[in-house]
PDB file of N, CA and C in Angstrom:
ATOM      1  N   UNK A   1      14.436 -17.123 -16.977  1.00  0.00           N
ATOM      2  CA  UNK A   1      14.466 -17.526 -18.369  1.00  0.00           C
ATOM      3  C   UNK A   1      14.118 -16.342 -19.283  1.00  0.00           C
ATOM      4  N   UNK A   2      12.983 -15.671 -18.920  1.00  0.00           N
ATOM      5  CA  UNK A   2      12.829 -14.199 -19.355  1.00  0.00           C
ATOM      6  C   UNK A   2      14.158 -13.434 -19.988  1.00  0.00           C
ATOM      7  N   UNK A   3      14.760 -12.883 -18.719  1.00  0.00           N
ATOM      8  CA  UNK A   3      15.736 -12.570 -18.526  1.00  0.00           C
ATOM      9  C   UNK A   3      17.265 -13.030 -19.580  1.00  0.00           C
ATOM     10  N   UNK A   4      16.868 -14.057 -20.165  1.00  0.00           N
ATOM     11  CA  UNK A   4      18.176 -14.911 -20.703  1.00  0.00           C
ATOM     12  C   UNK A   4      17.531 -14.524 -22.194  1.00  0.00           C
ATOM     13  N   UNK A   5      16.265 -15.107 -22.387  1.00  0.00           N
ATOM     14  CA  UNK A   5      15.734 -14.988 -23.766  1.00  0.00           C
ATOM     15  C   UNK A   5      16.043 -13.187 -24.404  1.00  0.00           C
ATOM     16  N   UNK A   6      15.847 -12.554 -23.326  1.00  0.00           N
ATOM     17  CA  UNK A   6      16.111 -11.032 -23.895  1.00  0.00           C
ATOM     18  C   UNK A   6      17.244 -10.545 -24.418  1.00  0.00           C
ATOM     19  N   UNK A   7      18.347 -11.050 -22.778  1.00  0.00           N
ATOM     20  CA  UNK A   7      19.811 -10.996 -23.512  1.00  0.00           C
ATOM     21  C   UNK A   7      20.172 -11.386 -24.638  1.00  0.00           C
ATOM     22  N   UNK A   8      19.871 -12.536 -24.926  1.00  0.00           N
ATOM     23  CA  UNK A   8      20.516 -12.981 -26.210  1.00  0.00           C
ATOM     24  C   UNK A   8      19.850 -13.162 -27.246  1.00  0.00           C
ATOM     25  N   UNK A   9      18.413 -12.207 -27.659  1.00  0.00           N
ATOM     26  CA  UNK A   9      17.257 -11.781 -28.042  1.00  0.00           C
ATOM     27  C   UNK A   9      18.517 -10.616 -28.785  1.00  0.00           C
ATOM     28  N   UNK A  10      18.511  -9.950 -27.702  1.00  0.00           N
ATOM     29  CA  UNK A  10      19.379  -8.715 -27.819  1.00  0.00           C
ATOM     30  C   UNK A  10      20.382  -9.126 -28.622  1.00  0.00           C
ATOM     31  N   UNK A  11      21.566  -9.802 -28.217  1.00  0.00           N
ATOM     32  CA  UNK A  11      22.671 -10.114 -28.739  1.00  0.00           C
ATOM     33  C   UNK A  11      22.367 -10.197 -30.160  1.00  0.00           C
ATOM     34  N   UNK A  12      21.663 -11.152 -30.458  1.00  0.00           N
ATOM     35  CA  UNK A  12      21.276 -11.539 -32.033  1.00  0.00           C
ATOM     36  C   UNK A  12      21.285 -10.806 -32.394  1.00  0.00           C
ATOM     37  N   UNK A  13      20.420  -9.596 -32.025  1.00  0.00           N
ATOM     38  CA  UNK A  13      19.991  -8.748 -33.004  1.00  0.00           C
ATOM     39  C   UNK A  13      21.485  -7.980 -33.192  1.00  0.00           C
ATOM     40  N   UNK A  14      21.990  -7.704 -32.413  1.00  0.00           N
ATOM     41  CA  UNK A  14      23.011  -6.689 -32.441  1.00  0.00           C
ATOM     42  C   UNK A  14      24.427  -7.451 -33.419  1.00  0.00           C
ATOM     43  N   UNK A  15      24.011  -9.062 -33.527  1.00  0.00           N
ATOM     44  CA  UNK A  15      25.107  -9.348 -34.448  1.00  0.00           C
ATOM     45  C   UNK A  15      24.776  -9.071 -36.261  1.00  0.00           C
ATOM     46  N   UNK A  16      23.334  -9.510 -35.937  1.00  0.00           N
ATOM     47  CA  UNK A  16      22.412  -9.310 -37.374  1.00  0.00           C
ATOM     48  C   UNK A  16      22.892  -7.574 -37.321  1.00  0.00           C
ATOM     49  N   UNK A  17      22.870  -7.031 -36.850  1.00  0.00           N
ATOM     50  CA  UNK A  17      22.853  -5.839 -37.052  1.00  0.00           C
ATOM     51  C   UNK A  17      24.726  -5.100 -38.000  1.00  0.00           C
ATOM     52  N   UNK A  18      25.494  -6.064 -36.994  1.00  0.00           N
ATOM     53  CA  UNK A  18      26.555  -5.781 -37.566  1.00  0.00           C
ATOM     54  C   UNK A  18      27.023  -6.084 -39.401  1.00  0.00           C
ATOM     55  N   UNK A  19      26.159  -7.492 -39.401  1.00  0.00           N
ATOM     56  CA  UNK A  19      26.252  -8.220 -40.677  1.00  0.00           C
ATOM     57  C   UNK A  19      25.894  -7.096 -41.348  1.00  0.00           C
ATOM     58  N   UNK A  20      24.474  -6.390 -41.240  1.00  0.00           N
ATOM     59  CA  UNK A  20      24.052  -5.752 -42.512  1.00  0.00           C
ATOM     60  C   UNK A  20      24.726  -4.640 -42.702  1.00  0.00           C
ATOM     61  N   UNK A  21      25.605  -3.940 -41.453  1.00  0.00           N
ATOM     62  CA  UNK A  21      26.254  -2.678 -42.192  1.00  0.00           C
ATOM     63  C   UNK A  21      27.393  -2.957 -42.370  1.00  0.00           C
ATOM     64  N   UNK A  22      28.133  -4.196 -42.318  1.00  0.00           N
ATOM     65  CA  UNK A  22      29.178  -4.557 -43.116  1.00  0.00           C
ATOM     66  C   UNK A  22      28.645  -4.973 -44.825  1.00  0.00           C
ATOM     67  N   UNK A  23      27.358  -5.844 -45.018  1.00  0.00           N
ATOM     68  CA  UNK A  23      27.410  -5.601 -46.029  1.00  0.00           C
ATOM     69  C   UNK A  23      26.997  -4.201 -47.162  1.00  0.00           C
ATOM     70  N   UNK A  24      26.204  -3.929 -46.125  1.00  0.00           N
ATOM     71  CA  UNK A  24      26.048  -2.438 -46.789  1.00  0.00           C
ATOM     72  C   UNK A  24      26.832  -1.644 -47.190  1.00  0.00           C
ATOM     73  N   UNK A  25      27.798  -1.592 -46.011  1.00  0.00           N
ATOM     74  CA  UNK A  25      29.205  -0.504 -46.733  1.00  0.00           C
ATOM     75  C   UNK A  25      30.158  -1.536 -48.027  1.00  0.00           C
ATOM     76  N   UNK A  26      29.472  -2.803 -48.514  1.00  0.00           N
ATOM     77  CA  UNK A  26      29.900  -2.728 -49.593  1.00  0.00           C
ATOM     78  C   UNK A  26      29.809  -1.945 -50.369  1.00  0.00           C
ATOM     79  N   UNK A  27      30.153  -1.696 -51.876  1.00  0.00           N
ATOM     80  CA  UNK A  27      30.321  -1.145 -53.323  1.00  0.00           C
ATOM     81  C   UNK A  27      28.728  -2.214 -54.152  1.00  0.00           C
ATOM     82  N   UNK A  28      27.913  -1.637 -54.784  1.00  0.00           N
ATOM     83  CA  UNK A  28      26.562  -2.073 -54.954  1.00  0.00           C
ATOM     84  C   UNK A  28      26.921  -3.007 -55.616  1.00  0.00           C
ATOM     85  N   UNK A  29      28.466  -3.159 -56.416  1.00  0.00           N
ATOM     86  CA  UNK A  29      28.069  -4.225 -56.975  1.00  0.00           C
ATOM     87  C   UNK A  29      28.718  -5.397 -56.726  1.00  0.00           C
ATOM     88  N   UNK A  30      29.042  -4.817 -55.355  1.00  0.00           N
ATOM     89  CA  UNK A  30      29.671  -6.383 -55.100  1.00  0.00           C
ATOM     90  C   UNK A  30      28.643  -7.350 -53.972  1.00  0.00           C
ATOM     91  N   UNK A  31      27.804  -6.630 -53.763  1.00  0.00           N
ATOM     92  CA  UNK A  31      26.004  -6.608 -52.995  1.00  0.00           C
ATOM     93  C   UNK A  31      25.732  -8.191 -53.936  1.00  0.00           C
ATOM     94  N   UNK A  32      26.228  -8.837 -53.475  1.00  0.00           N
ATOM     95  CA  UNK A  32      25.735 -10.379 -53.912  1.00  0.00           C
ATOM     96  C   UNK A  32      25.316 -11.478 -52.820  1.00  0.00           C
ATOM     97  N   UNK A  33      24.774 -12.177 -52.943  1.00  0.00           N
ATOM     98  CA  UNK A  33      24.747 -13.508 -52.258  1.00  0.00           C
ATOM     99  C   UNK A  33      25.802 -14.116 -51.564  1.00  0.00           C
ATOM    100  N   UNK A  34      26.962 -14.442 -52.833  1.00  0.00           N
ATOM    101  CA  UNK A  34      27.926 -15.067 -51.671  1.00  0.00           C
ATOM    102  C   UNK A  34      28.718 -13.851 -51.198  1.00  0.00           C
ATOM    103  N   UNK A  35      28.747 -12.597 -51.369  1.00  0.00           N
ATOM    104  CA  UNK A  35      29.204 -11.690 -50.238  1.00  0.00           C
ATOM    105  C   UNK A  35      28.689 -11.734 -49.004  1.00  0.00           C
ATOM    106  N   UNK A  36      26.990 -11.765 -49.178  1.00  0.00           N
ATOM    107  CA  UNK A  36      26.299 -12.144 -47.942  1.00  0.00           C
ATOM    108  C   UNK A  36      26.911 -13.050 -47.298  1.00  0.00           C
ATOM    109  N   UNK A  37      26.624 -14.144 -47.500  1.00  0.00           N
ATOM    110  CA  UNK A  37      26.709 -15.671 -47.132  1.00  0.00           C
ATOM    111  C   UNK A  37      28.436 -15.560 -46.542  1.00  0.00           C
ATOM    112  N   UNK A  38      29.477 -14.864 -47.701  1.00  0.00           N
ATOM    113  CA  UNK A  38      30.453 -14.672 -46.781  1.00  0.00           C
ATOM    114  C   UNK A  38      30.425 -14.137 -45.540  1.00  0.00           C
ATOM    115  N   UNK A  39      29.969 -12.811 -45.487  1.00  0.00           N
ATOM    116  CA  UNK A  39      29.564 -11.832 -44.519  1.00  0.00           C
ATOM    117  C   UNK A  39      29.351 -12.889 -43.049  1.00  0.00           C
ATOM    118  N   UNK A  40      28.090 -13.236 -43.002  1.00  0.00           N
ATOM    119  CA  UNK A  40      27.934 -14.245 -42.388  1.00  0.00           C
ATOM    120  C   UNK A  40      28.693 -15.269 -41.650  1.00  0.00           C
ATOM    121  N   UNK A  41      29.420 -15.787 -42.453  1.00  0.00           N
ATOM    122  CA  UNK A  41      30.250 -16.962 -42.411  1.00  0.00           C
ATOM    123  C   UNK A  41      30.921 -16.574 -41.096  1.00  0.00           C
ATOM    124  N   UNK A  42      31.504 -15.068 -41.760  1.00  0.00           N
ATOM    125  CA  UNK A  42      32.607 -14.772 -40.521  1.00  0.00           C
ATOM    126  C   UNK A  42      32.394 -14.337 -39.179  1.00  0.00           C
ATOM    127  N   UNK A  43      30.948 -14.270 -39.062  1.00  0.00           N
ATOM    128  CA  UNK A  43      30.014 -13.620 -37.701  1.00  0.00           C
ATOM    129  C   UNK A  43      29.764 -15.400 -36.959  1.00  0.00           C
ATOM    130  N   UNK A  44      29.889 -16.567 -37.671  1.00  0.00           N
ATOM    131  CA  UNK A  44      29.555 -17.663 -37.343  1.00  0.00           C
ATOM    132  C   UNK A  44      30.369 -18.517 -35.889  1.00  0.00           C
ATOM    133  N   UNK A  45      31.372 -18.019 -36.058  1.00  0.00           N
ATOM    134  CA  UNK A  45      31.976 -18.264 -34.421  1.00  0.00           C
ATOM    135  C   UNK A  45      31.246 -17.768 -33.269  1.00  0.00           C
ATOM    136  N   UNK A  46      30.960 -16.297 -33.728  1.00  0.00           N
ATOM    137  CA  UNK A  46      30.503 -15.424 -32.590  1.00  0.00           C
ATOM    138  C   UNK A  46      28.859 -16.171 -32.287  1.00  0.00           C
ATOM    139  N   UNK A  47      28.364 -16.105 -33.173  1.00  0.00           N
ATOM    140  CA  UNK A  47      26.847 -16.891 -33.061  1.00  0.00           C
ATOM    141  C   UNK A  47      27.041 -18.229 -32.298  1.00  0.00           C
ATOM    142  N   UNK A  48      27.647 -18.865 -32.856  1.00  0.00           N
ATOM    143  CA  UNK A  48      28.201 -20.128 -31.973  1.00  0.00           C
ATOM    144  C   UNK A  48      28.680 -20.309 -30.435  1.00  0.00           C
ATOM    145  N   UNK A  49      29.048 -19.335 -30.450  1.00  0.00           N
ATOM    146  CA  UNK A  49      29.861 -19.167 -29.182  1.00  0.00           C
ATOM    147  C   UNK A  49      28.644 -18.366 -28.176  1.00  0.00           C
ATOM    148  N   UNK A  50      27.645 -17.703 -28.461  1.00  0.00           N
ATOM    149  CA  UNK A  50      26.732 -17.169 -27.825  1.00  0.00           C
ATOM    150  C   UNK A  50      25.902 -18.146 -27.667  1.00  0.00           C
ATOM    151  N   UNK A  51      25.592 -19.085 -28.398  1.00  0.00           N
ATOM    152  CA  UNK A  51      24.404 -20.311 -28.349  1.00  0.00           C
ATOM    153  C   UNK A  51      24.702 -21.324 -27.577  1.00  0.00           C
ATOM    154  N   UNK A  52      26.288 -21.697 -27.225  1.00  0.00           N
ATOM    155  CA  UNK A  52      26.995 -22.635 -26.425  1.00  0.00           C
ATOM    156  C   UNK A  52      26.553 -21.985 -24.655  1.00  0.00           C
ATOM    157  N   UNK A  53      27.051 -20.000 -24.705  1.00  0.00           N
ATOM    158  CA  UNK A  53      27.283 -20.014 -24.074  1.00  0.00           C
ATOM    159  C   UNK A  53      25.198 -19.781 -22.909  1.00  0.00           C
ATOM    160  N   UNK A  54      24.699 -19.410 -24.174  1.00  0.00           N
ATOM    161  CA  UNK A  54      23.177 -19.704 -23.542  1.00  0.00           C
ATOM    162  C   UNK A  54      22.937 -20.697 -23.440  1.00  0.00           C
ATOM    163  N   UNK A  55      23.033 -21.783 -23.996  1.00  0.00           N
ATOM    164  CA  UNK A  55      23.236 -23.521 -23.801  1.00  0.00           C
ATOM    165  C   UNK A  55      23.396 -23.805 -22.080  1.00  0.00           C
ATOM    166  N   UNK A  56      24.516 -23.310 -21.832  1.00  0.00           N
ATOM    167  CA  UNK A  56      24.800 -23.221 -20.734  1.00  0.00           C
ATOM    168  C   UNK A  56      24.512 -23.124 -19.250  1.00  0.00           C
ATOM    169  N   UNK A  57      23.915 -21.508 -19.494  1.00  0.00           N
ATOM    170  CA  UNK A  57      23.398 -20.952 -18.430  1.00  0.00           C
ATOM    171  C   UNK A  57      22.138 -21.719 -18.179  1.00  0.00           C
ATOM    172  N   UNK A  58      21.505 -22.032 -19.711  1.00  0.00           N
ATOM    173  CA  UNK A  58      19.988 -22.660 -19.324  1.00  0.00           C
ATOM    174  C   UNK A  58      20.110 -24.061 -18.472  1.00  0.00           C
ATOM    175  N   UNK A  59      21.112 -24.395 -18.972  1.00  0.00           N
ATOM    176  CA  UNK A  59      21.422 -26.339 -18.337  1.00  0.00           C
ATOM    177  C   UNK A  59      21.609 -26.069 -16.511  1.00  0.00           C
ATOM    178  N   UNK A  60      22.370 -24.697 -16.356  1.00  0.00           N
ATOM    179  CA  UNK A  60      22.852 -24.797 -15.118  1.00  0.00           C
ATOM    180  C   UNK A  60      21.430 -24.136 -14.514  1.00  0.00           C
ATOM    181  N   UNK A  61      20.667 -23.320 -14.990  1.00  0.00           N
ATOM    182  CA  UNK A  61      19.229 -23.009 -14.370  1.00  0.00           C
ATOM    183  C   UNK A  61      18.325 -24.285 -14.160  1.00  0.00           C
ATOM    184  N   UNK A  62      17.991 -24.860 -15.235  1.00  0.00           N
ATOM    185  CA  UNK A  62      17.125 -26.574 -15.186  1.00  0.00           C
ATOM    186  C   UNK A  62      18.001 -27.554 -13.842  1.00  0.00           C
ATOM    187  N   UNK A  63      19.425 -27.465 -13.913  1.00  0.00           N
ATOM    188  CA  UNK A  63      19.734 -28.316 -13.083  1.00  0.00           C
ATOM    189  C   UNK A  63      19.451 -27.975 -11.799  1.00  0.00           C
ATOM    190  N   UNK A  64      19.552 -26.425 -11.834  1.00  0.00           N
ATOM    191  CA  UNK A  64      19.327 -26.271 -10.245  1.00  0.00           C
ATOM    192  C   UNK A  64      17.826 -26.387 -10.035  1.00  0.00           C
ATOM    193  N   UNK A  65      17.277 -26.012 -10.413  1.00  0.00           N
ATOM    194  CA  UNK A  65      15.726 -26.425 -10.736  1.00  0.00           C
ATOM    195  C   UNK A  65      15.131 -27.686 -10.369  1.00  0.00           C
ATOM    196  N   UNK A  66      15.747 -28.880 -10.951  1.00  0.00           N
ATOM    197  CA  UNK A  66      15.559 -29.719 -10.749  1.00  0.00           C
ATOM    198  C   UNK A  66      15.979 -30.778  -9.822  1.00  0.00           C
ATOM    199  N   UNK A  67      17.050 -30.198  -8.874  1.00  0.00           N
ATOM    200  CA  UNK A  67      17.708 -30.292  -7.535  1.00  0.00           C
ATOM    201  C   UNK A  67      16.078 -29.710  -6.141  1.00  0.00           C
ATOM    202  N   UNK A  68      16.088 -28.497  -6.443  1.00  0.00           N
ATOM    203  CA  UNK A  68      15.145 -28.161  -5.918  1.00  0.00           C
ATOM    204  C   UNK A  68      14.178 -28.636  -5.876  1.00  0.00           C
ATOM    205  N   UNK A  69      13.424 -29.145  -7.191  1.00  0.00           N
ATOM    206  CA  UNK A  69      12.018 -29.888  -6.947  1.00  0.00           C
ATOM    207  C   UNK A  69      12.215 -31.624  -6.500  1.00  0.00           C
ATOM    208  N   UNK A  70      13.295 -32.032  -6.361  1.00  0.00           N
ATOM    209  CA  UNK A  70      14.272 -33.523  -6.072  1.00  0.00           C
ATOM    210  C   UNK A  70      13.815 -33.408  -4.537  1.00  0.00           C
ATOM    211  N   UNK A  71      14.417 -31.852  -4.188  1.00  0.00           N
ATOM    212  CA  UNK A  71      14.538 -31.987  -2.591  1.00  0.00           C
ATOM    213  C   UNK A  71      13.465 -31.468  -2.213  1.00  0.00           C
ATOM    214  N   UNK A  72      12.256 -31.392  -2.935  1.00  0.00           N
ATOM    215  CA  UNK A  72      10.717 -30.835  -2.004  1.00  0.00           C
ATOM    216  C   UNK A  72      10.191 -32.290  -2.615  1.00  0.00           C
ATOM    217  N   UNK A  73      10.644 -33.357  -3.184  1.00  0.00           N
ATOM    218  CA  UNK A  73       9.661 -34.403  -3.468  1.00  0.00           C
ATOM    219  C   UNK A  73       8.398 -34.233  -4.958  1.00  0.00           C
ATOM    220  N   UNK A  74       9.224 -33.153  -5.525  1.00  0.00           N
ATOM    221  CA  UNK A  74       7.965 -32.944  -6.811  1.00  0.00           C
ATOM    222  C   UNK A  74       8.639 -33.486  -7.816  1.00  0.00           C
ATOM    223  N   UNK A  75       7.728 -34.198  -8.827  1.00  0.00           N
ATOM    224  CA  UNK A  75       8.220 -34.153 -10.111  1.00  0.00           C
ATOM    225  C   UNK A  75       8.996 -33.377 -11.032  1.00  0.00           C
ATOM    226  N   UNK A  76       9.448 -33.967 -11.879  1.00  0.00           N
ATOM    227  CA  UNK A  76      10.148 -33.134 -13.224  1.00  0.00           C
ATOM    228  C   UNK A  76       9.542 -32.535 -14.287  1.00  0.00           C
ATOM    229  N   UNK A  77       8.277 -32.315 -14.267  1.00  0.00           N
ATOM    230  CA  UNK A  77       7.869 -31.928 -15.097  1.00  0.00           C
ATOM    231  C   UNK A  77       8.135 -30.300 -16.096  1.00  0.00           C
ATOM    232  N   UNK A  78       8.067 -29.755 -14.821  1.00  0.00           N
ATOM    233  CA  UNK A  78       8.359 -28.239 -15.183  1.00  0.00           C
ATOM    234  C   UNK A  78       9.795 -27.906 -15.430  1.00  0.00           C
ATOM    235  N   UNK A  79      10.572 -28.826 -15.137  1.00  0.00           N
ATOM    236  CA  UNK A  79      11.623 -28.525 -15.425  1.00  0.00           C
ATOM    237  C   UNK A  79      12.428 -29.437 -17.154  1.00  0.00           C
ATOM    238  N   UNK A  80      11.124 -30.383 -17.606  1.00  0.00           N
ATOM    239  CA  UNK A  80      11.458 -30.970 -18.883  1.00  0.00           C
ATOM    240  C   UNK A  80      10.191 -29.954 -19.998  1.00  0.00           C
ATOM    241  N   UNK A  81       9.443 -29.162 -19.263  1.00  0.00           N
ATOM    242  CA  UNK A  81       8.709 -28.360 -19.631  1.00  0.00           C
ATOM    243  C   UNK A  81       9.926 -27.589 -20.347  1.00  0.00           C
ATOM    244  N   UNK A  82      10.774 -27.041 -19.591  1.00  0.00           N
ATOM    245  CA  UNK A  82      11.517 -25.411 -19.793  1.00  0.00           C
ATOM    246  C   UNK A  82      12.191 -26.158 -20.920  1.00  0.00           C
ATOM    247  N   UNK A  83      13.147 -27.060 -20.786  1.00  0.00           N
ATOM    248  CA  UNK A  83      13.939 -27.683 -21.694  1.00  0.00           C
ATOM    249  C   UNK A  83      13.519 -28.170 -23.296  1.00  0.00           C
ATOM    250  N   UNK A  84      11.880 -28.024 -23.177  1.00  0.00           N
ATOM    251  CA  UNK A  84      11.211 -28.303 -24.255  1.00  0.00           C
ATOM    252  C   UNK A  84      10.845 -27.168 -25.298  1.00  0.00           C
ATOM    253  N   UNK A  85      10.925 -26.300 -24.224  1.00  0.00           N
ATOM    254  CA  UNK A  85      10.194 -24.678 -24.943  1.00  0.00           C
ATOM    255  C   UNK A  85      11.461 -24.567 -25.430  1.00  0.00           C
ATOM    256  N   UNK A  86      12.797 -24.266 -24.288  1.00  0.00           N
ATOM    257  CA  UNK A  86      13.707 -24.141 -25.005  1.00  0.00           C
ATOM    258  C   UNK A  86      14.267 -24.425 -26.058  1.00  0.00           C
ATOM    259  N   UNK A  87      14.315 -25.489 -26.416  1.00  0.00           N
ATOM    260  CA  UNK A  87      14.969 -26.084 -27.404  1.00  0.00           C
ATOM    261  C   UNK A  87      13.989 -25.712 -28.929  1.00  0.00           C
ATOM    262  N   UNK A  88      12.399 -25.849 -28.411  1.00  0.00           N
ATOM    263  CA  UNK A  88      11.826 -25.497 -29.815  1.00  0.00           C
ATOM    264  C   UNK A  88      11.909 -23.611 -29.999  1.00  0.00           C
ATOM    265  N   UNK A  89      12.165 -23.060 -29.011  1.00  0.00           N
ATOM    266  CA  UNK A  89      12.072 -21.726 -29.265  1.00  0.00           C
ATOM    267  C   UNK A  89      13.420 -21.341 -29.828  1.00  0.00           C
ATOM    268  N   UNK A  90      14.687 -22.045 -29.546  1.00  0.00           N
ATOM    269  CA  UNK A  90      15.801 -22.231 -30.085  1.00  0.00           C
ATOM    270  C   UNK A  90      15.728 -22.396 -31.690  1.00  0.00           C
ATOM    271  N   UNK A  91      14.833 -23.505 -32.260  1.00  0.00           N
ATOM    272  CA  UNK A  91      15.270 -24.369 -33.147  1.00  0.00           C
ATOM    273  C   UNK A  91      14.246 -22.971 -34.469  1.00  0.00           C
ATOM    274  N   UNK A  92      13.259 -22.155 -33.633  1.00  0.00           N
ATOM    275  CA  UNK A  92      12.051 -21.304 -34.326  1.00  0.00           C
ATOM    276  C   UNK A  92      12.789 -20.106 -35.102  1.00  0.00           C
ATOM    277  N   UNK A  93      13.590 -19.596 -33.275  1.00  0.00           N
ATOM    278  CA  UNK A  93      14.476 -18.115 -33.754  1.00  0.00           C
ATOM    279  C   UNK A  93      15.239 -18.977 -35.095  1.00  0.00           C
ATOM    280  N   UNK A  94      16.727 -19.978 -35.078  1.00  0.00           N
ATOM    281  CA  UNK A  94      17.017 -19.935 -36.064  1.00  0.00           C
ATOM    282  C   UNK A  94      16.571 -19.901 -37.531  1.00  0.00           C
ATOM    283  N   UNK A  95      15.476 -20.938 -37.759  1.00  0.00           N
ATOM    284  CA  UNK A  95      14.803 -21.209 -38.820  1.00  0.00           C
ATOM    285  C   UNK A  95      14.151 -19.386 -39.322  1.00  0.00           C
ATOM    286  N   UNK A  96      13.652 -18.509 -38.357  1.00  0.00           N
ATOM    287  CA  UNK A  96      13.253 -17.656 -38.363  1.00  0.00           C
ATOM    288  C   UNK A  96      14.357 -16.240 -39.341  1.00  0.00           C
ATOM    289  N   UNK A  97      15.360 -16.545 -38.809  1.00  0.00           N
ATOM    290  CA  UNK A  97      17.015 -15.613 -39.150  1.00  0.00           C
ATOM    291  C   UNK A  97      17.544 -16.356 -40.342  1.00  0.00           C
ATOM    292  N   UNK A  98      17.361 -17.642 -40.636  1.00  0.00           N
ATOM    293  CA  UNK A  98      17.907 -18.476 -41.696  1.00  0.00           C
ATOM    294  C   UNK A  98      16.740 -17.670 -42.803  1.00  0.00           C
ATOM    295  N   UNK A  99      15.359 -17.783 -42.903  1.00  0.00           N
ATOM    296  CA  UNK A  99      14.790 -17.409 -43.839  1.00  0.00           C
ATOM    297  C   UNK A  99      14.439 -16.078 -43.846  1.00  0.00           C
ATOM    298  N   UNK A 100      15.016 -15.179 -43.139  1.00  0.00           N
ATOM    299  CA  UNK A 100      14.477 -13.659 -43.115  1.00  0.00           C
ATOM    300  C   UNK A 100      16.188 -13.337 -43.949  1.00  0.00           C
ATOM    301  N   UNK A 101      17.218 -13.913 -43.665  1.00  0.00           N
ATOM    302  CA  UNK A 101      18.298 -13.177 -43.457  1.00  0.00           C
ATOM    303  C   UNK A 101      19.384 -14.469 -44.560  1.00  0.00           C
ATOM    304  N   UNK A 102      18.796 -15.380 -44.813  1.00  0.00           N
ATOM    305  CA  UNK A 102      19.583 -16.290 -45.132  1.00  0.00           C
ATOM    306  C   UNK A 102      19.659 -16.117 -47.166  1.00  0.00           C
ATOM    307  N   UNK A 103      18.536 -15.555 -47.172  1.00  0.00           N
ATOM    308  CA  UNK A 103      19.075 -15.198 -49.362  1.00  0.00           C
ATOM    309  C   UNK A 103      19.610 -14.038 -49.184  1.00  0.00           C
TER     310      UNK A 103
END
């Protein structure tokens, strides 16, 4: 999970990264809001498509996970554990990029 959070730790950053020197190599005065917000807009597949595709990998890690602790006789806990962090550590980064990056 480490491992996944970094990659696409990474990724983010490297899309945030693209946004700002596209808007940067604007003309200062076209340096507005909805240029931003355009800017954005058009990076919004790619964000999407990275969140589906970490969506993913995490479901197929928990499932196997939870196959494994099925077939030693343990509970689910640790494995509705991961799914919990996930999802709020999911829901933190965005809220986090929405208000650092979102005016």
């Amino acid at each position: 999970m480490y491992v996944l959070k970094a990659e696409y730790t990474g990724a983010v950053e490297g899309v945030v990264s693209s946004m700002k020197a596209d808007y940067s190599k604007l003309p200062a005065e076209q340096r507005t809001k909805s240029a931003k917000q355009s800017i954005a807009a058009g990076y919004m597949s790619k964000i999407n498509a990275m969140e589906a595709q970490c969506d993913a990998q995490v479901n197929a890690i928990v499932t196997e996970l939870r196959q494994i602790l099925k077939e030693n006789g343990r509970d689910m806990s640790l494995a509705d554990a991961i799914v919990s962090t996930y999802a709020s550590e999911k829901e933190n980064t965005k809220a986090y990029y929405l208000s650092t990056y979102g005016d």
